[in-house]
Protein backbone atom coordinates (compact mmCIF):
# COMPACT_ATOMS: atom_id res chain seq x y z
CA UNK A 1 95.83 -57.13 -76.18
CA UNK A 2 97.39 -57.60 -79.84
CA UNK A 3 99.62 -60.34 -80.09
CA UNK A 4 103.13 -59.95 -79.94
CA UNK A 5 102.41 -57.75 -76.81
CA UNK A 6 103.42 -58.45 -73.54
CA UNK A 7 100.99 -59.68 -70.65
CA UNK A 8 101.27 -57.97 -67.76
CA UNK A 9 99.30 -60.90 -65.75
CA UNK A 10 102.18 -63.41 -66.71
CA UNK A 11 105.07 -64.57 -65.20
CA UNK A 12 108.15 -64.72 -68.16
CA UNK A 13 108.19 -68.21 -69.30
CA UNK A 14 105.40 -69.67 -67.42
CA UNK A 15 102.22 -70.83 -68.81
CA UNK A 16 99.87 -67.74 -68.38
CA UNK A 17 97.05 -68.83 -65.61
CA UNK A 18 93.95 -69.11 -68.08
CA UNK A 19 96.34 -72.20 -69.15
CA UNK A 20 97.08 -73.76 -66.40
CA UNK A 21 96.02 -77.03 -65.72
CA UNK A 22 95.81 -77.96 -62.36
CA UNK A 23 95.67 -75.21 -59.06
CA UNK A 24 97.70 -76.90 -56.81
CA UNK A 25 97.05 -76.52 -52.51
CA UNK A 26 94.35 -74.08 -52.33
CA UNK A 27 91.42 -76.80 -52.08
CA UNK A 28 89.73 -74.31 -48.91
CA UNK A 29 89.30 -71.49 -51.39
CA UNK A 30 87.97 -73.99 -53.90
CA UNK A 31 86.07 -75.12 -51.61
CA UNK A 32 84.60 -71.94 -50.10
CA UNK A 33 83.53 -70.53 -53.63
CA UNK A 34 81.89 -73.84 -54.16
CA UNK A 35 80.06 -74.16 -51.14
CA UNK A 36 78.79 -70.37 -52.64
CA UNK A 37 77.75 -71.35 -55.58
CA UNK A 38 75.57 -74.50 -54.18
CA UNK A 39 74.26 -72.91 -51.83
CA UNK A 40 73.03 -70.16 -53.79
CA UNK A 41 74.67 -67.39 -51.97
CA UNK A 42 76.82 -66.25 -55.38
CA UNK A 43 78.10 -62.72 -54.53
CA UNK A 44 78.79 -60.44 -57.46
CA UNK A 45 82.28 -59.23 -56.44
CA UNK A 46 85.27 -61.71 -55.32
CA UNK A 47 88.12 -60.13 -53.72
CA UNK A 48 90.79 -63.49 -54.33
CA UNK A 49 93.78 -62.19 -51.99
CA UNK A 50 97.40 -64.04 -50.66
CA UNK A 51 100.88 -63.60 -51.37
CA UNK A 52 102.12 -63.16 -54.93
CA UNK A 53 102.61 -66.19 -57.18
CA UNK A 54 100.38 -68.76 -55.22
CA UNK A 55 97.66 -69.04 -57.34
CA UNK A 56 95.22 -66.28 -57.00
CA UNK A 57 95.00 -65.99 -61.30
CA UNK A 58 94.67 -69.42 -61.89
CA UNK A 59 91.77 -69.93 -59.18
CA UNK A 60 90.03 -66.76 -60.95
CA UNK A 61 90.44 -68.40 -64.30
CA UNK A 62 89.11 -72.04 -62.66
CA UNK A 63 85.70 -70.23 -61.61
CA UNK A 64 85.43 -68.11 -64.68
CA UNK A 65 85.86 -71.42 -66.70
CA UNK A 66 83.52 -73.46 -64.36
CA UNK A 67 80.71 -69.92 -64.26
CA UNK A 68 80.97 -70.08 -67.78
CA UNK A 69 80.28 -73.96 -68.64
CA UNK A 70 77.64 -74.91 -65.91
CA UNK A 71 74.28 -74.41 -67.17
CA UNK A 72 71.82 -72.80 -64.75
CA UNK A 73 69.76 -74.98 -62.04
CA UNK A 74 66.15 -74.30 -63.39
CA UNK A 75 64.74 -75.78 -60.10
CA UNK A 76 63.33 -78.54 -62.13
CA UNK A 77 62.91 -82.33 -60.80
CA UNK A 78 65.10 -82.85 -64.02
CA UNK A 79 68.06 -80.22 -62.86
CA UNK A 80 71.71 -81.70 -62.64
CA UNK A 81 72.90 -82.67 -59.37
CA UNK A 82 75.04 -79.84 -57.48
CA UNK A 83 78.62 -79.88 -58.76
CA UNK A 84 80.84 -81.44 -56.29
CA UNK A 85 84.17 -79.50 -58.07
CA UNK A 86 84.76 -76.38 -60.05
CA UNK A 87 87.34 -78.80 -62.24
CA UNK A 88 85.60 -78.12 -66.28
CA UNK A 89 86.87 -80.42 -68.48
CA UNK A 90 89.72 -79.07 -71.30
CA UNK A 91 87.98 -80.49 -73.92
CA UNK A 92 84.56 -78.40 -72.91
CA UNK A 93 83.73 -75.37 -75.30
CA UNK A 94 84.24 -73.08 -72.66
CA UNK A 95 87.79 -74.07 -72.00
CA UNK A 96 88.93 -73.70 -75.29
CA UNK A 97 87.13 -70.17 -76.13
CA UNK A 98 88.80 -68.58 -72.68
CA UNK A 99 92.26 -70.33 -73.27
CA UNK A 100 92.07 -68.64 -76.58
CA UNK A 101 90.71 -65.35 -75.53
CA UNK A 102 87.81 -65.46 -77.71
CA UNK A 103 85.19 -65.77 -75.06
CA UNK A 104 82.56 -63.68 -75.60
CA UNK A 105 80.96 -63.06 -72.42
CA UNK A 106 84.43 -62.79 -70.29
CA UNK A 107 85.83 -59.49 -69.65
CA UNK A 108 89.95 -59.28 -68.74
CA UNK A 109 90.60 -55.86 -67.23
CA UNK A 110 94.49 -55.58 -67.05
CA UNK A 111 97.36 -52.96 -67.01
CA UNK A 112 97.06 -51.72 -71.29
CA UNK A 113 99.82 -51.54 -73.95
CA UNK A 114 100.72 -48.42 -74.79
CA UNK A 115 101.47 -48.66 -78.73
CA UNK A 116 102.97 -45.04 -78.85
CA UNK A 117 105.33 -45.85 -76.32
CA UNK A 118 105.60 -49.54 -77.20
CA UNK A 119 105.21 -50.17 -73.72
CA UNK A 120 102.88 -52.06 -71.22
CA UNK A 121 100.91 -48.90 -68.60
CA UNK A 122 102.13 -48.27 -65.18
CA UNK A 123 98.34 -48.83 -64.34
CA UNK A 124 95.00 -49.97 -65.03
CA UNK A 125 93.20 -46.91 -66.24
CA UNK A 126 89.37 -44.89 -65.79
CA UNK A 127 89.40 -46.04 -69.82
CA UNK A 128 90.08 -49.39 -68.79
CA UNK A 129 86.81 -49.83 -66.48
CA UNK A 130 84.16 -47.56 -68.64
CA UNK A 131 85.37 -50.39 -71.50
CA UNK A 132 84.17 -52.74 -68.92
CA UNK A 133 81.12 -51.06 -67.70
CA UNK A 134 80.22 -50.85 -71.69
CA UNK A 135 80.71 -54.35 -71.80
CA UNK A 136 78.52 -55.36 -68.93
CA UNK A 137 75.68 -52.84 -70.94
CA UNK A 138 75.65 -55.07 -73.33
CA UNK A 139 72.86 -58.13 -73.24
CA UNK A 140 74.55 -61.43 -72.98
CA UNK A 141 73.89 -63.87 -75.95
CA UNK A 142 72.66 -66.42 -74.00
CA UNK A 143 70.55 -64.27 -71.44
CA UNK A 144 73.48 -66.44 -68.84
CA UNK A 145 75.96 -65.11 -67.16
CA UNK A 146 79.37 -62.84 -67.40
CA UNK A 147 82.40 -62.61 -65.85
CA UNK A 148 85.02 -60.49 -65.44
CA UNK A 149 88.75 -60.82 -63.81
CA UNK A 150 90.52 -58.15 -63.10
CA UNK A 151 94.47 -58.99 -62.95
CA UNK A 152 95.49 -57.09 -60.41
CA UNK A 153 93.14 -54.28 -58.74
CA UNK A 154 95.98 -52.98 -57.08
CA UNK A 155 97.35 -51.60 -60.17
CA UNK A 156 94.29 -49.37 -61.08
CA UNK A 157 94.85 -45.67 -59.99
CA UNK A 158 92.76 -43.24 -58.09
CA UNK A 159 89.68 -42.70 -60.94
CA UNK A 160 89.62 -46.29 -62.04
CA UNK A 161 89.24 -47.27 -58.74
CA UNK A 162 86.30 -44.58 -57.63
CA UNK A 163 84.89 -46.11 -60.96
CA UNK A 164 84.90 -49.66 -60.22
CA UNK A 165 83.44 -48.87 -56.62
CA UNK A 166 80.48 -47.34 -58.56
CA UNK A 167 79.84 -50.60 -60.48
CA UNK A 168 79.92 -52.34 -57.43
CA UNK A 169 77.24 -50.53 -55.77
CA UNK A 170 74.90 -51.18 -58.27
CA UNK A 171 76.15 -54.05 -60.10
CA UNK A 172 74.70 -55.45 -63.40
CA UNK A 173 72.29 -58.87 -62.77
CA UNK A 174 74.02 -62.24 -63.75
CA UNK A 175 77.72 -60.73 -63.56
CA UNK A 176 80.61 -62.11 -61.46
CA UNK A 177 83.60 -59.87 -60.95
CA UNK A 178 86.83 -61.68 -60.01
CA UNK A 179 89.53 -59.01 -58.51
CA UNK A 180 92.92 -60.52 -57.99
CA UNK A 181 94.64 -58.43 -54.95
CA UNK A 182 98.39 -58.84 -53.76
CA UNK A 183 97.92 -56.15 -50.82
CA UNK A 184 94.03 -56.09 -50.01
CA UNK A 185 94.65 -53.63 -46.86
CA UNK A 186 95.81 -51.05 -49.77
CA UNK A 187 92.32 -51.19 -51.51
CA UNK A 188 89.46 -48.56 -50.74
CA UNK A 189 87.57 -49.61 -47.73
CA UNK A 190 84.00 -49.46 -49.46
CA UNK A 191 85.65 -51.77 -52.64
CA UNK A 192 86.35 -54.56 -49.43
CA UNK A 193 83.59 -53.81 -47.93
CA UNK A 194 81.09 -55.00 -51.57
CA UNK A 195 83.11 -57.96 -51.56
CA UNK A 196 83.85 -61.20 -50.41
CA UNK A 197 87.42 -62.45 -50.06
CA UNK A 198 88.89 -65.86 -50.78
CA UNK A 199 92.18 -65.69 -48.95
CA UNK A 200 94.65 -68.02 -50.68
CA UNK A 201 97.51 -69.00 -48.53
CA UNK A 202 101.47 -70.14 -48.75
CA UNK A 203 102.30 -73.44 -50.52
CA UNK A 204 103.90 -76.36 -49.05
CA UNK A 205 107.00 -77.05 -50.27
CA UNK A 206 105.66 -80.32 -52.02
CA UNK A 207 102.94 -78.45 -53.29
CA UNK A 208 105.30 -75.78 -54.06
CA UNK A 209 107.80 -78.16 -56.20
CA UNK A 210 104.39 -79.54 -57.58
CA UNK A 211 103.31 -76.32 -58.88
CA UNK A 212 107.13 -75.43 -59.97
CA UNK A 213 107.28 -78.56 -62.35
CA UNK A 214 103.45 -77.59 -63.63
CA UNK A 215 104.97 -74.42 -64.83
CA UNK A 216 107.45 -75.71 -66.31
CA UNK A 217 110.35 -75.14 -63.87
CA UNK A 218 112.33 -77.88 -62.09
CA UNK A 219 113.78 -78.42 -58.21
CA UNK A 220 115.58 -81.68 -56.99
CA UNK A 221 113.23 -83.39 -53.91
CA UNK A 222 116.20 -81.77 -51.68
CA UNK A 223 116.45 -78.51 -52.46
CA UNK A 224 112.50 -77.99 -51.61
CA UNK A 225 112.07 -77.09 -48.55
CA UNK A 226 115.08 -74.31 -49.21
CA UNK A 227 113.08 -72.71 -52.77
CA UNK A 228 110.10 -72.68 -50.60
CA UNK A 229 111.30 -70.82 -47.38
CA UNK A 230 113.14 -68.48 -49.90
CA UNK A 231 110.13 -67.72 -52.25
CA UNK A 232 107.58 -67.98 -48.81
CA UNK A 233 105.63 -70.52 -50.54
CA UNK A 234 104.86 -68.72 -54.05
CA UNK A 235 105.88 -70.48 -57.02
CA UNK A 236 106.03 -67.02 -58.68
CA UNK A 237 108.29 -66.45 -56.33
CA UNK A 238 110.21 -70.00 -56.87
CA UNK A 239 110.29 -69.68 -60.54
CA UNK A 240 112.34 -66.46 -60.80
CA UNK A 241 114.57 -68.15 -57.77
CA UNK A 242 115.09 -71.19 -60.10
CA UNK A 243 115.41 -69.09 -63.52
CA UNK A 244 118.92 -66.84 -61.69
CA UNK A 245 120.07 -69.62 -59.23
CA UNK A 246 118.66 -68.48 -56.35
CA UNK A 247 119.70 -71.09 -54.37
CA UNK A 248 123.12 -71.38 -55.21
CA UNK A 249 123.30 -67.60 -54.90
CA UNK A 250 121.46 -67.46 -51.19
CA UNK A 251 124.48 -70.47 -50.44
CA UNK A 252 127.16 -68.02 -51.51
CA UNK A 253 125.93 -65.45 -49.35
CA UNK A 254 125.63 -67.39 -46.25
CA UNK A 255 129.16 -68.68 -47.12
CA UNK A 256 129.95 -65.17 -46.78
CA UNK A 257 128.19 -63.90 -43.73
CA UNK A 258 130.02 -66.90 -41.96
CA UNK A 259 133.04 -64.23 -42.18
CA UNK A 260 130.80 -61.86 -40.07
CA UNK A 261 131.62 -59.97 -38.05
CA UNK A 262 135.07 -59.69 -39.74
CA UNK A 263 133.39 -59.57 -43.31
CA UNK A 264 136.13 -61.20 -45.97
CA UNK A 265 136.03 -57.71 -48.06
CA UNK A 266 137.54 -59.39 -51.07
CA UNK A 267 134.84 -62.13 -51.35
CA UNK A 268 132.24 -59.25 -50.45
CA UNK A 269 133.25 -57.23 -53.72
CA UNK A 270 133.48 -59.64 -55.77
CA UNK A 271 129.79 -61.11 -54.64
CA UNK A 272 128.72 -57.40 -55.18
CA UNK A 273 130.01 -57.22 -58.78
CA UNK A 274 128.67 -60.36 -60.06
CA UNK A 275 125.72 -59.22 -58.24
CA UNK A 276 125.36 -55.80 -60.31
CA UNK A 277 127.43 -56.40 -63.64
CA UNK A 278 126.23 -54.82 -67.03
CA UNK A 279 123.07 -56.23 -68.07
CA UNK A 280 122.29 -58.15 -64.62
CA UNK A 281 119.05 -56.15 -63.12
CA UNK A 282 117.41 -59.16 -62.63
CA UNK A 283 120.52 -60.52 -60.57
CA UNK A 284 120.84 -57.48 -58.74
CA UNK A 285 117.33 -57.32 -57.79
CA UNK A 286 117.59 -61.32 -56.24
CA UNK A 287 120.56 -59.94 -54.32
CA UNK A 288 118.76 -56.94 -52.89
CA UNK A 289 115.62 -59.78 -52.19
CA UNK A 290 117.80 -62.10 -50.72
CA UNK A 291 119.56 -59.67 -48.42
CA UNK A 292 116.61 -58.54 -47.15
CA UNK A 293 115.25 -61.70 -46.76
CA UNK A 294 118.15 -62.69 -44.50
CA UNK A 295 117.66 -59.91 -42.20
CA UNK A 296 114.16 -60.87 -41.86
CA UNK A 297 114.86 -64.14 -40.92
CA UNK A 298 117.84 -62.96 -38.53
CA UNK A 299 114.51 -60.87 -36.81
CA UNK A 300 112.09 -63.45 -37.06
CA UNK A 301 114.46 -66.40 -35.41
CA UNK A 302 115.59 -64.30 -32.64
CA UNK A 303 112.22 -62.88 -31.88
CA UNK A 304 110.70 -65.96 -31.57
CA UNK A 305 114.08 -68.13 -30.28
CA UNK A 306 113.42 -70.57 -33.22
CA UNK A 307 115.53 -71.64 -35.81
CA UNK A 308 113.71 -71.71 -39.04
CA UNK A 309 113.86 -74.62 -41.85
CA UNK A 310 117.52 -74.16 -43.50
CA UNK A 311 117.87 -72.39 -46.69
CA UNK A 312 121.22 -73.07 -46.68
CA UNK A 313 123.67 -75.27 -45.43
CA UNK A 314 125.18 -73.58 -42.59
CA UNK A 315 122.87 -70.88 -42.48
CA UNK A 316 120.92 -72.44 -38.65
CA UNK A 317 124.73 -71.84 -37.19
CA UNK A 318 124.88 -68.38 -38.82
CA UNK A 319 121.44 -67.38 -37.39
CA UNK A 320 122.13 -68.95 -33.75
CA UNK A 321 125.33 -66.85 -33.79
CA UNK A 322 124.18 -64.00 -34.90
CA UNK A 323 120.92 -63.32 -33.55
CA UNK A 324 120.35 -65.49 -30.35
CA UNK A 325 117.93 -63.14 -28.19
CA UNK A 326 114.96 -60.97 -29.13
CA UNK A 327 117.26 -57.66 -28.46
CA UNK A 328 119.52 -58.88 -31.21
CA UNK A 329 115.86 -59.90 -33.20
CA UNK A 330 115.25 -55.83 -32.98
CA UNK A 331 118.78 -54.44 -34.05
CA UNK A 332 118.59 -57.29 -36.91
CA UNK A 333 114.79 -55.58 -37.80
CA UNK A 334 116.10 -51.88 -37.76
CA UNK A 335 118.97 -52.83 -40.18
CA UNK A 336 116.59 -54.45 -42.29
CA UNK A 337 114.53 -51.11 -42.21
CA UNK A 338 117.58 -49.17 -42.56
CA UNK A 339 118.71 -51.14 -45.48
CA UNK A 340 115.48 -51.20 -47.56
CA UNK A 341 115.19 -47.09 -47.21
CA UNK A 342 118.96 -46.48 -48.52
CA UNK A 343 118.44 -49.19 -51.59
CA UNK A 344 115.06 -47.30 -52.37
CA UNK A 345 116.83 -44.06 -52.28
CA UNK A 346 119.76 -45.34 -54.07
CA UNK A 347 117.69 -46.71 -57.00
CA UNK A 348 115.75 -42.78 -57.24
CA UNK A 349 118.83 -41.57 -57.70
CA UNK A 350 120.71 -44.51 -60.12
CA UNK A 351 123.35 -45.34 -57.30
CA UNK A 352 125.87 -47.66 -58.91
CA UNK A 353 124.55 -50.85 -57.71
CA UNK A 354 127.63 -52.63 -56.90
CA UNK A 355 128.18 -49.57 -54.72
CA UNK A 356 124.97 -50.15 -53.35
CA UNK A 357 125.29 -53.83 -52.62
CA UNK A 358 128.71 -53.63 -50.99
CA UNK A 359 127.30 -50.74 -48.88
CA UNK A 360 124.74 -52.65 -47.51
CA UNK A 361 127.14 -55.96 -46.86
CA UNK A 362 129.30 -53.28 -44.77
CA UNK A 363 126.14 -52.32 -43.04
CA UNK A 364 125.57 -55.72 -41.84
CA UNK A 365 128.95 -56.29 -40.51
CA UNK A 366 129.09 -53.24 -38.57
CA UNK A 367 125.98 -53.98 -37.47
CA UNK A 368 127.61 -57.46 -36.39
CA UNK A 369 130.77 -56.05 -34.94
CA UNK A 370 128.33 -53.64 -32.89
CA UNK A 371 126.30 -57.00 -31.30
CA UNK A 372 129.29 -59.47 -30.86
């Protein structure tokens, strides 16, 4: 990708994963691709799956870097111990030539730019993977090994796919293939069934607010726990919640719902302006998020008659009120449902988004008024 172009495999002013120096909380996976490795069981396709934004890139970039820079065990009475870690040091070779992008026998199989539309592609392409398939035709230098990570697989379309599950079948000797997945159940059966997964899971919110600073973001020790039960444990997740003010906009919501079920219709529209003024997509996507992601925990806490971790203050009160028995749990779920439909529908068809938000807060507070 020419410089000056956007990555597709990079969260806006994060560090991109190939430089990222520490994966933070996934130590099983680690672990599991290690224990691989030494034991000589190295599978050519890696499916690394988990929510979005916990580290699925910057493990695939770890084990590219530590393929790349550990020399082969020749069986010898002279070979190097096992390793013990996939950590390579930054000062190796290796490191440098993949943080640059100049490493020669690494292929990165992403979503192109399009230059006539000055644009990145809506997906990965059948062009995409026959560049790859040319590249893995190619001897390596070194006779060693080659890697490839593909950032995500879910964005290839039908023919890439049907080509990638062709090199998998018959893939080339001494070649690792690292396929980052958001939504593995989506993928072709036979691609799952050629690989094996490393399942990544949620962070902690310590490890969370670890990973958060790493990045470059910030969170006070007491808001926490709140950025991680409203980004479910992704500091992808967390970093566009700290970027808009997530949390201080999830607090003026609850604030609001507090009204429920005689919604304050002032407060409502003016929450739904702010929410969808000129130039705000970004804030009125958080809204839409953050709606949703209420209802889900109205579902979830009355389904399972416990209170979750408070996102807000106020907000246990609010859920006790509102949603104290699984019945409630279900009308709370079918809203939710309800909701997400209309906003998809209203988006097709460029609904004015305030319109759209302060339809949905009326939504809720009939709903309300309907269980009180």
């Amino acid at each position: 990708m020419s410089e000056g172009h956007p990555e597709p495999d990079r969260i806006e002013g994060a560090p991109h994963p190939r430089q990222t120096a520490q994966l933070i909380g996934q130590s099983k996976a680690e672990a599991a691709f290690l224990a691989a490795f030494n034991g000589k069981h190295l599978h050519h396709g890696w499916l690394v799956t988990g929510p979005r934004g916990v580290g699925k890139a910057t493990l695939a970039w770890k084990i590219a870097r530590f393929l790349l820079a550990t020399p082969d065990d020749d069986g010898g009475m002279f070979a190097a111990p096992a390793p013990q870690s996939l950590d390579i040091p930054d000062s190796h070779p290796v490191a440098h030539r993949l943080a640059a992008l100049t490493e020669s026998r690494l292929f990165l199989l992403r979503r192109p730019y399009d230059e006539k539309a000055a644009r990145l592609k809506q997906d990965i392409t059948v062009d995409e993977v026959r560049k790859m398939k040319s590249f893995f035709a190619l001897s390596a230098a070194d006779g060693g090994r080659r890697v490839a990570i593909i950032d995500s697989i879910d964005e290839m379309n039908v023919s890439a796919a049907n080509a990638l599950l062709k090199l998998l079948e018959e893939p080339p000797a001494r070649v690792t293939i690292l396929m980052i997945s958001h939504q593995p159940a989506k993928l072709l059966p036979t691609i799952r069934s050629r690989c094996r997964e490393l399942r990544l899971g949620a962070l902690s919110p310590q490890d969370l607010s670890n990973a958060l600073t790493q990045a470059g973001g910030e969170v006070a020790a007491s808001e926490a726990t709140a950025l991680a039960e409203l980004a479910g444990g992704s500091v992808g997740e967390a970093f566009r919640m700290t970027n808009l003010d997530g949390l201080q906009h999830y607090e003026a919501l609850i604030s609001l719902f507090a009204t429920l079920p005689r919604l304050d219709r002032p407060r409502a529209l003016n929450f739904a302006e702010k929410s969808a003024g000129k130039g705000a997509e970004a804030q009125f996507d958080l809204s839409v998020t953050l709606l949703d992601l209420f209802l889900a925990r109205l579902a979830r806490a009355g389904t399972l008659q416990l209170l979750p971790p408070e996102a807000a203050r106020g907000e246990a009160d609010l859920i006790s009120r509102l949603s104290p028995s699984p019945h409630h749990a279900r009308e709370w779920a079918d809203a939710a449902q309800h909701l997400g439909l209309r906003a998809r529908k209203a988006r097709a068809v460029n609904l004015d988004p305030a319109a759209l938000l302060m339809d949905m807060l009326l939504h809720i507070n009939e709903t309300s008024a309907r269980l009180a």
